[in-house]
C-alpha atoms as a PDB file:
ATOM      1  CA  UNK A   1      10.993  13.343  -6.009  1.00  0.00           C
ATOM      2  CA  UNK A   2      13.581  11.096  -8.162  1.00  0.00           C
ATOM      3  CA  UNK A   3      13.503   7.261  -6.240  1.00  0.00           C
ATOM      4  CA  UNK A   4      17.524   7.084  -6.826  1.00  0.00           C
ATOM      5  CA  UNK A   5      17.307   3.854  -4.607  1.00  0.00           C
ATOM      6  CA  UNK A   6      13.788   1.989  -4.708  1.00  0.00           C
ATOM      7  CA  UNK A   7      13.302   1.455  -8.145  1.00  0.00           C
ATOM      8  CA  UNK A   8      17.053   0.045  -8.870  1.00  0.00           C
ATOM      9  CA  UNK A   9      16.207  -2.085  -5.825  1.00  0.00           C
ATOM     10  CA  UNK A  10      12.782  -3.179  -7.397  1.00  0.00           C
ATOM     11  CA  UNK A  11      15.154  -3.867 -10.451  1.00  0.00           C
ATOM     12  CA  UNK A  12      17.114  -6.476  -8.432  1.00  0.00           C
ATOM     13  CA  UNK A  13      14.514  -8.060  -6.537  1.00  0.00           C
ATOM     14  CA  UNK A  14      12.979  -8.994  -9.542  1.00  0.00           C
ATOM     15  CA  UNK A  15      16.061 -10.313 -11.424  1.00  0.00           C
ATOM     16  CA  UNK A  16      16.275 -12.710  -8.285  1.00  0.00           C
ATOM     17  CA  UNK A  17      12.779 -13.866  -8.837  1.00  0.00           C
ATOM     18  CA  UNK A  18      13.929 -14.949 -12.185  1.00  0.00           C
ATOM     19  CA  UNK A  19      17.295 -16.319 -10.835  1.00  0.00           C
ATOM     20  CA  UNK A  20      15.201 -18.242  -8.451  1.00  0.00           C
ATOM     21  CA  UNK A  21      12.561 -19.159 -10.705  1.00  0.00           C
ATOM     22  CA  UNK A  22       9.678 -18.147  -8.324  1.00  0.00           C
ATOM     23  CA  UNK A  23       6.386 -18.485  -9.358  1.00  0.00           C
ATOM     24  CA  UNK A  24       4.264 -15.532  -8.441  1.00  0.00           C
ATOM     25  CA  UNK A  25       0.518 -15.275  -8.785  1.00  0.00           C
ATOM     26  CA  UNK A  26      -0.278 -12.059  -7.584  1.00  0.00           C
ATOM     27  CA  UNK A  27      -4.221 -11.084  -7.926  1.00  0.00           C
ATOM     28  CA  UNK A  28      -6.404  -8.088  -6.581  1.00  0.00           C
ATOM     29  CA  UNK A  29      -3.455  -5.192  -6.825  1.00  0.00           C
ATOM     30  CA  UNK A  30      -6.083  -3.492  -8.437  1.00  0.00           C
ATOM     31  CA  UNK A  31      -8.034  -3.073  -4.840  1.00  0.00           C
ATOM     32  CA  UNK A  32      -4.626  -0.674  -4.192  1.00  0.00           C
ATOM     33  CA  UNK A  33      -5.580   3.011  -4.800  1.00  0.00           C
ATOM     34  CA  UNK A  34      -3.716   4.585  -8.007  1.00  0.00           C
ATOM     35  CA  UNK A  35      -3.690   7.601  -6.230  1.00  0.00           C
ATOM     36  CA  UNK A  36      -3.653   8.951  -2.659  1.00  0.00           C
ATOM     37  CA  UNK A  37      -3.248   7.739   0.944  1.00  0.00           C
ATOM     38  CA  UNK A  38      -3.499   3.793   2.092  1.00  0.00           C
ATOM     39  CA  UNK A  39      -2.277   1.766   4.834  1.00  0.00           C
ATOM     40  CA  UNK A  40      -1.299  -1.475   2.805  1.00  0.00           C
ATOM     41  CA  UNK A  41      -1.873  -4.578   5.839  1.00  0.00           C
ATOM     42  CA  UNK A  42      -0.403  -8.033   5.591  1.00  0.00           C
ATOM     43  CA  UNK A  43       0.085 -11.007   7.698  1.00  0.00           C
ATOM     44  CA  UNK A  44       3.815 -11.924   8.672  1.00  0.00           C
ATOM     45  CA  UNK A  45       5.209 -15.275   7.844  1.00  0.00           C
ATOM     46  CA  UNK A  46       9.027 -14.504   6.349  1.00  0.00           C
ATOM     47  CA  UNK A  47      11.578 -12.217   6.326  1.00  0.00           C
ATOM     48  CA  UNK A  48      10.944 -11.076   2.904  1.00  0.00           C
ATOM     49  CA  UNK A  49       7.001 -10.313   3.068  1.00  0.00           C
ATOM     50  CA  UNK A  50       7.665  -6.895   2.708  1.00  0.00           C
ATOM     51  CA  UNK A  51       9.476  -7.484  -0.779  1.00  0.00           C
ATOM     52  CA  UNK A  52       6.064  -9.371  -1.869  1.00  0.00           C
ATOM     53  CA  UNK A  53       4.045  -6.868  -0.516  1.00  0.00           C
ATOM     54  CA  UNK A  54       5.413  -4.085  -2.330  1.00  0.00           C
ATOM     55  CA  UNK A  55       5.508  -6.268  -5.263  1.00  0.00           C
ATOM     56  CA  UNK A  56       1.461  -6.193  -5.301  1.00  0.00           C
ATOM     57  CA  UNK A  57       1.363  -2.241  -5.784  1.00  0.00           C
ATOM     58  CA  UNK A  58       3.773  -2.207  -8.604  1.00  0.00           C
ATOM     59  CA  UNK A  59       0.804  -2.980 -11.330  1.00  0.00           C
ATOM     60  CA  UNK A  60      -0.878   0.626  -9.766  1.00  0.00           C
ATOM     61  CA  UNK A  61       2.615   2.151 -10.051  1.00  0.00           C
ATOM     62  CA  UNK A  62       2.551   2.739  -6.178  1.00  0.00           C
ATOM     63  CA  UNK A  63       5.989   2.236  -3.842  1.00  0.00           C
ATOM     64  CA  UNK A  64       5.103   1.610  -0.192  1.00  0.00           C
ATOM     65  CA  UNK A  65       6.910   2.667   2.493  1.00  0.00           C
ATOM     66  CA  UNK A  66       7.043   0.123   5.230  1.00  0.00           C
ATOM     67  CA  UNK A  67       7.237   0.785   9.054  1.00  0.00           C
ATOM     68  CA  UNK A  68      10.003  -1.853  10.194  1.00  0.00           C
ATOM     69  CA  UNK A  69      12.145  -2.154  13.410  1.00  0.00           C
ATOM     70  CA  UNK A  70      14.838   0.048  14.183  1.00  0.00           C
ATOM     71  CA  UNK A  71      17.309  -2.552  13.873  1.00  0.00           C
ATOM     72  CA  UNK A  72      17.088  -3.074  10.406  1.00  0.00           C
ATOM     73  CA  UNK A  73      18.123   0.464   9.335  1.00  0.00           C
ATOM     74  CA  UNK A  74      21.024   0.101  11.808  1.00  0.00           C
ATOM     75  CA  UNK A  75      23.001  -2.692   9.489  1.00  0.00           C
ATOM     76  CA  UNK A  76      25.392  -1.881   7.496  1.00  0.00           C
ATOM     77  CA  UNK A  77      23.566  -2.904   4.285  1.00  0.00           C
ATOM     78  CA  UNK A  78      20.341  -3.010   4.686  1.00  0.00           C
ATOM     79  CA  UNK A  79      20.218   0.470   6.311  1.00  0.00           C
ATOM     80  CA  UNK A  80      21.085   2.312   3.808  1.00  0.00           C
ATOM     81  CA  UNK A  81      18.467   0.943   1.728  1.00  0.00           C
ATOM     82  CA  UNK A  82      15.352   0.867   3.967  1.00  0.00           C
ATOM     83  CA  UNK A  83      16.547   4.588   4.551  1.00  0.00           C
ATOM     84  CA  UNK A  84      17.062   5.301   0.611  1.00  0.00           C
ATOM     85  CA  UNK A  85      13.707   3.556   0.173  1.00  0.00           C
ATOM     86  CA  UNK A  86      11.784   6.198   2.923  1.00  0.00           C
ATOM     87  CA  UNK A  87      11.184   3.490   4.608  1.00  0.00           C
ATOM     88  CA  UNK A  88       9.566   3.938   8.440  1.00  0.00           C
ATOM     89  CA  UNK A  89      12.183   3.023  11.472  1.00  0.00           C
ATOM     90  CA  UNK A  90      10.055   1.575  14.458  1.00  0.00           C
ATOM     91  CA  UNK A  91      11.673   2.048  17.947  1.00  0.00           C
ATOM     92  CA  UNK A  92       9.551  -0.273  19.814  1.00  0.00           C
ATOM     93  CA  UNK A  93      10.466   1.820  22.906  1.00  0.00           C
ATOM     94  CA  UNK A  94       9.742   4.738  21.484  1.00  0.00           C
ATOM     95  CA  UNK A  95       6.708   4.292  18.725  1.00  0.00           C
ATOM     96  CA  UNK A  96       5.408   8.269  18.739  1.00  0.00           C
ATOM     97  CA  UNK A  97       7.592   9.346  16.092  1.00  0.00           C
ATOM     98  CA  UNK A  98       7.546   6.285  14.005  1.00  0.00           C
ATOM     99  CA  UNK A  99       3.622   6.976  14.582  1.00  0.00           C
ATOM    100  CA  UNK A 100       3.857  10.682  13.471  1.00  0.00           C
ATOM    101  CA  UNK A 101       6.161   9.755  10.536  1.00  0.00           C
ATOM    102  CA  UNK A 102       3.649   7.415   9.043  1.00  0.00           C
ATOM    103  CA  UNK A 103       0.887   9.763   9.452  1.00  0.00           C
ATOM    104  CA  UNK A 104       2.447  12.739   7.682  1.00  0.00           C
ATOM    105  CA  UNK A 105       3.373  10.388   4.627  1.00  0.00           C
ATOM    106  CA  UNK A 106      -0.439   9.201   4.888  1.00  0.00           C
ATOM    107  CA  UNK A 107      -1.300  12.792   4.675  1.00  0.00           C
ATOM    108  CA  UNK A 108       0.792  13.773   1.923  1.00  0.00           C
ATOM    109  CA  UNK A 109      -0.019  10.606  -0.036  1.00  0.00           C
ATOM    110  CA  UNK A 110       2.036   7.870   0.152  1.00  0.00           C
ATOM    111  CA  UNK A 111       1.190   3.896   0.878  1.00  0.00           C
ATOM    112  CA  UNK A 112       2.487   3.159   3.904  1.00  0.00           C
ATOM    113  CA  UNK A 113       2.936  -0.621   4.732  1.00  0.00           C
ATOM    114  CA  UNK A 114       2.268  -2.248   8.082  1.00  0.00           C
ATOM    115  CA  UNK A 115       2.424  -5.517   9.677  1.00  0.00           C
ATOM    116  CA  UNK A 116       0.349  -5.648  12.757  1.00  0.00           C
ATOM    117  CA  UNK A 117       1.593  -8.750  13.933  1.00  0.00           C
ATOM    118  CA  UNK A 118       4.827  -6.945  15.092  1.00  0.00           C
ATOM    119  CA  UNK A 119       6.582 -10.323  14.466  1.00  0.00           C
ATOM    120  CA  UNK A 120       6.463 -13.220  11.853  1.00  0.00           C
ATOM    121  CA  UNK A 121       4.203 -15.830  13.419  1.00  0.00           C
ATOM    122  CA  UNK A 122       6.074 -19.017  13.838  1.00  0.00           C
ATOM    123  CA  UNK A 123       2.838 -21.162  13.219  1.00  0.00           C
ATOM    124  CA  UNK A 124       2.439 -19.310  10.239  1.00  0.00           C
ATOM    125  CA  UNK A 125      -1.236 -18.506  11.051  1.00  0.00           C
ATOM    126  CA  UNK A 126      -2.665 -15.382  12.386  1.00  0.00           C
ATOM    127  CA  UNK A 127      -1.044 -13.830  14.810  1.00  0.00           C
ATOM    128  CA  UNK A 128      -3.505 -11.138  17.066  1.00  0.00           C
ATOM    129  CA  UNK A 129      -3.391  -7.919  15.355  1.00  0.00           C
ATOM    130  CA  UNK A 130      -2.026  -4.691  17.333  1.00  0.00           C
ATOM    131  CA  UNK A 131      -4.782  -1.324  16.298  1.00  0.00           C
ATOM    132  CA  UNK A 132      -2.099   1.266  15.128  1.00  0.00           C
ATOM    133  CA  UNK A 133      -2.959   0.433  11.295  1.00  0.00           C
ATOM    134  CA  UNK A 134      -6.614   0.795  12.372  1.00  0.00           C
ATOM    135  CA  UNK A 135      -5.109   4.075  14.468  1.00  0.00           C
ATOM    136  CA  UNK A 136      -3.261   5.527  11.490  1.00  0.00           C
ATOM    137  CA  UNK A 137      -6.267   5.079   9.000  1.00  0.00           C
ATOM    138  CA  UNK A 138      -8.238   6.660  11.067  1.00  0.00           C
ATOM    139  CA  UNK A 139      -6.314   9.780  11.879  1.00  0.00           C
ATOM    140  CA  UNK A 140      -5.407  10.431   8.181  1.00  0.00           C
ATOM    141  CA  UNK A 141      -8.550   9.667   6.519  1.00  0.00           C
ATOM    142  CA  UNK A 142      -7.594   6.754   4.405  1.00  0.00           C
ATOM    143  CA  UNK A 143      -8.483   3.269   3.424  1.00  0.00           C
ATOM    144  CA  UNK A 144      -6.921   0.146   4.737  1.00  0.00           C
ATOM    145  CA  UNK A 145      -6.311  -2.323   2.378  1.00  0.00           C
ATOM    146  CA  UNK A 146      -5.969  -6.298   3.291  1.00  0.00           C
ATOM    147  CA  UNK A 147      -3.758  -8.862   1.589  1.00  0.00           C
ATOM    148  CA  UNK A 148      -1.808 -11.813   2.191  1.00  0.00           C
ATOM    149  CA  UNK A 149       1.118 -13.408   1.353  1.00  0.00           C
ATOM    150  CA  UNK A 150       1.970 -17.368   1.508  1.00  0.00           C
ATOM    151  CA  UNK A 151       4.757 -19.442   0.329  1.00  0.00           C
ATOM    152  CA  UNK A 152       7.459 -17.108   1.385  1.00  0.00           C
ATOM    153  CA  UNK A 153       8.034 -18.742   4.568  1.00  0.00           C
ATOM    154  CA  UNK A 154       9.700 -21.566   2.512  1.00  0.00           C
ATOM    155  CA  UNK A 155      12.559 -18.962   1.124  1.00  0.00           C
ATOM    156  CA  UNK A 156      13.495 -17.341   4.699  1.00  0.00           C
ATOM    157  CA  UNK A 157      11.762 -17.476   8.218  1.00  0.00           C
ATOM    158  CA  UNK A 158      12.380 -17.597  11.523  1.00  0.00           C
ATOM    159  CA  UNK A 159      14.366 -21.122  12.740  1.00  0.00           C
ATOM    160  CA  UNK A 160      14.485 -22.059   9.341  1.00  0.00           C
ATOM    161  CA  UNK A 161      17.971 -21.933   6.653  1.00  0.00           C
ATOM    162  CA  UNK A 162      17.535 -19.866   3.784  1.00  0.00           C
ATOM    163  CA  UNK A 163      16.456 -21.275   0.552  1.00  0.00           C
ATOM    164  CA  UNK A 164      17.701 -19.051  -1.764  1.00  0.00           C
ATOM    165  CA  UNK A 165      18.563 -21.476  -4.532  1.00  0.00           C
ATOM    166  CA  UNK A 166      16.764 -21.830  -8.004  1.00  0.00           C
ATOM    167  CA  UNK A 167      14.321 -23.841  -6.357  1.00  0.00           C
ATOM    168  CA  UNK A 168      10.993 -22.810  -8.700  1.00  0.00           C
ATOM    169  CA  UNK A 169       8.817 -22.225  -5.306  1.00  0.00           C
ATOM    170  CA  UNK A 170       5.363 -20.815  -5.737  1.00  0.00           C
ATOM    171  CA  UNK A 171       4.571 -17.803  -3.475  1.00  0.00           C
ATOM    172  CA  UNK A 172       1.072 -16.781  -3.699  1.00  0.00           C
ATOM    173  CA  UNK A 173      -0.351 -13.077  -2.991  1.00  0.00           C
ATOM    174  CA  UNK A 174      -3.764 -11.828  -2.449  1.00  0.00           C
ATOM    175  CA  UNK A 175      -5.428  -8.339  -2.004  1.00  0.00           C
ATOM    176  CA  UNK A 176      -8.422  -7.871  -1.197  1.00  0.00           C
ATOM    177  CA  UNK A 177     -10.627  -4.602  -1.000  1.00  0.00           C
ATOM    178  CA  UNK A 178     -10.699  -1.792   1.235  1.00  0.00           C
ATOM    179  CA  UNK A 179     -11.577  -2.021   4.556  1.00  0.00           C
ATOM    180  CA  UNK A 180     -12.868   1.632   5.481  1.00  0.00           C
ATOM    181  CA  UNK A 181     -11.490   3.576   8.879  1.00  0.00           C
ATOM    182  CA  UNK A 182     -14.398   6.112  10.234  1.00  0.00           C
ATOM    183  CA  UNK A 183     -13.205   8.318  13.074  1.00  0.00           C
ATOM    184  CA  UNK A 184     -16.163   7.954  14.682  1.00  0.00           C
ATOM    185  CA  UNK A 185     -15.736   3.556  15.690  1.00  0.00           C
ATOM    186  CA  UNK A 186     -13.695   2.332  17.852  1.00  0.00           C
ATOM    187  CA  UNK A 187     -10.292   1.294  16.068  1.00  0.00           C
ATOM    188  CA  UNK A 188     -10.709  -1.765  18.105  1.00  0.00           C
ATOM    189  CA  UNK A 189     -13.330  -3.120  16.546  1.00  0.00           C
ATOM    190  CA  UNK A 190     -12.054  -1.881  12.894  1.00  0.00           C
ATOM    191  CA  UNK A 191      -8.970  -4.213  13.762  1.00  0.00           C
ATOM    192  CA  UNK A 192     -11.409  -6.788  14.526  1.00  0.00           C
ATOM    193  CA  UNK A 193     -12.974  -6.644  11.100  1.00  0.00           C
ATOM    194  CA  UNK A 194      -9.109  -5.993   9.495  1.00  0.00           C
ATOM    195  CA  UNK A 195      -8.366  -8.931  10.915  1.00  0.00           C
ATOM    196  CA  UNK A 196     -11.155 -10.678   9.476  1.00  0.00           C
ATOM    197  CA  UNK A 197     -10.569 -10.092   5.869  1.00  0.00           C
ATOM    198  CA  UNK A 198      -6.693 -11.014   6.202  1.00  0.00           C
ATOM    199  CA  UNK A 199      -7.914 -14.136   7.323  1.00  0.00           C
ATOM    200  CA  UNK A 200     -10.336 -14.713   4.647  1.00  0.00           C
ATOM    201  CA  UNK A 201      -7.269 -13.589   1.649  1.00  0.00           C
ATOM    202  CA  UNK A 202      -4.727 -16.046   3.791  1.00  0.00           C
ATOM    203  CA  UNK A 203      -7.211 -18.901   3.218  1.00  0.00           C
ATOM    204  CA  UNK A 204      -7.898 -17.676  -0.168  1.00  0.00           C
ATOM    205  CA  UNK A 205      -3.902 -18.307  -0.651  1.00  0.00           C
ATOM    206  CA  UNK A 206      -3.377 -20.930   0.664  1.00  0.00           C
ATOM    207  CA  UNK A 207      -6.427 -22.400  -1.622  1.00  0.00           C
ATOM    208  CA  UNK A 208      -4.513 -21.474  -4.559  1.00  0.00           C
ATOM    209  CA  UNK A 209      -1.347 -22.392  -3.659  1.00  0.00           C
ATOM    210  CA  UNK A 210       0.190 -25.062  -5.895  1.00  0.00           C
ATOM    211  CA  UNK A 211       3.072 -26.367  -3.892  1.00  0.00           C
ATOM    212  CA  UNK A 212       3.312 -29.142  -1.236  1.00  0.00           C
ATOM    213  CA  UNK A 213       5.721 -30.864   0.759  1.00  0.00           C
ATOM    214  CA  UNK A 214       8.084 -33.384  -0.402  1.00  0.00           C
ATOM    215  CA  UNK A 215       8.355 -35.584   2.526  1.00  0.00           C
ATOM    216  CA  UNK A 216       7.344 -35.337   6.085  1.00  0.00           C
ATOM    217  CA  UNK A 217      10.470 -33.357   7.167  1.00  0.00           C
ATOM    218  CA  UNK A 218       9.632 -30.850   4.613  1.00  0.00           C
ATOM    219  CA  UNK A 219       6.153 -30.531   6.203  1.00  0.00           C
ATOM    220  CA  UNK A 220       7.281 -28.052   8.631  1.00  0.00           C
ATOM    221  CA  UNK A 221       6.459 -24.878   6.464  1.00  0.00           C
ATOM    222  CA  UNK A 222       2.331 -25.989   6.967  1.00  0.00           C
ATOM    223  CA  UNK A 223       0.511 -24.886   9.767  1.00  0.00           C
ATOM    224  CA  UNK A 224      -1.275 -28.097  12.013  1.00  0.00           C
ATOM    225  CA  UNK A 225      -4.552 -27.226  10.907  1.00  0.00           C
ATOM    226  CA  UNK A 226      -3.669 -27.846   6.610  1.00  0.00           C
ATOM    227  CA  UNK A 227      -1.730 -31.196   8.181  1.00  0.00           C
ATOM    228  CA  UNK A 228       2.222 -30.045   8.603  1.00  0.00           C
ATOM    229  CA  UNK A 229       4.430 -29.626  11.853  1.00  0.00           C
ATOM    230  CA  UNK A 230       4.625 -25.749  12.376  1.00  0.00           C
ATOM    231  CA  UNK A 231       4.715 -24.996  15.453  1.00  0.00           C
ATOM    232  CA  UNK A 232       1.320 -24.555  17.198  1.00  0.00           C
ATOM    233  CA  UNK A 233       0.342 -21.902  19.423  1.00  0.00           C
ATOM    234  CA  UNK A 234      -2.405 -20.539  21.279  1.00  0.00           C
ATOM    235  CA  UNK A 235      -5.265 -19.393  19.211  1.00  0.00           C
ATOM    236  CA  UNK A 236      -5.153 -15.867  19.309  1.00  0.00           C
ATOM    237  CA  UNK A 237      -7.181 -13.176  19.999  1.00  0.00           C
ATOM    238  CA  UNK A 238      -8.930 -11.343  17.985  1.00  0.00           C
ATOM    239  CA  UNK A 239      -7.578  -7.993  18.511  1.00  0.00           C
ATOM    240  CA  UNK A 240      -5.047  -5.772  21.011  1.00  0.00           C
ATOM    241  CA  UNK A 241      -5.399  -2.812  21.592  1.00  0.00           C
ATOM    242  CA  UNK A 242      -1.678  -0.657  21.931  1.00  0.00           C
END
């Protein structure tokens, strides 16, 4: 089926990257199947991690369809996108079709992309992770793939002003490989060990990453632990089950 709307977007995004002179190191896309089923899993740290994270399938020529909240595909612009894109509406009041839609495109082979955070973390560390990637993998027979994302809460988060200027900003992504979803365990404890990896790609990122702050006001896109002023918060669990 022709993508009359995702690859023109893809086209844009990237002309922006350019605009705003990111730079993107990108490693382990090759851990995303050529072929076939996956639910792609990320942490959530900005409003544009899903841009990033489809970014990271492009090198296996994959487009992932991300599961999003309802809202999004209600405004008057970006609506008509996420829907020309296939991407996944989530009514939080109502998740069994948004559920049953990501499972038939699982089935019939598309990526789907999921952030099981539900919300961007405002301490820009893990969040607890809900089980309906573990769920989805599980029910559809297909792999679960880890990655992470950092540096893209410095272009647009939550409580923060856009930075959308040509500001050269590093954003670093890492995938890692596939985390496997047998029917048979308890999609509890596969979150567990989902959860585990993310972690391990995050620090990985965050590693690599070549940027830091300018001054001590412009510490507030660390977390406490690597020495900035995010906002803390409780350390959470390691995995809900929903």
């Amino acid at each position: 089926m022709a993508e009359l709307v995702y690859r023109p977007v893809i086209g844009f995004a990237k002309t922006l990257f350019k605009v705003w002179d990111l730079k993107i190191d990108c490693q382990g896309s090759s851990n995303i199947p050529r072929s076939g089923g996956a639910v792609l899993v990320s942490n959530h740290i900005s409003y544009l991690d899903f841009i990033f994270s489809g970014l990271a399938a492009l090198p296996q020529k994959r487009l992932v369809r991300f599961m999003a909240k309802e809202s999004v595909f209600r405004h008057r612009i970006s609506g008509p996108l996420m829907r020309g894109m296939k991407h996944i509406p989530v009514d939080r009041g109502q998740g069994e079709a948004a559920y049953a839609h990501a499972l038939d495109s699982l089935r019939s082979g598309e990526v789907i992309g999921v952030f099981p955070e539900a919300t961007i973390s405002p301490s820009f560390t893990l969040k607890s992770f809900k089980s309906g990637a573990a769920r989805l993998a599980q029910e559809a027979g297909v792999p679960l793939v880890p990655m992470a994302v950092w540096g893209t809460q410095r272009l647009w988060t939550k409580g923060q002003a856009r930075n959308f200027r040509r500001s050269h900003l590093p954003v670093t992504i890492r995938v890692g490989e596939a985390v496997e979803a047998p029917r048979d365990q308890y999609a509890g404890a596969i979150t567990r060990r989902l959860r585990e990896r993310v972690q391990e790609l995050l620090e990985a990122a965050q590693r690599a990453y070549p940027g830091r702050p300018k001054s001590a006001e412009d510490s507030w896109w660390l977390p406490a632990h690597l020495g900035g002023t995010a906002p803390t918060t409780d350390a959470p669990r390691a995995a809900e089950v929903h």
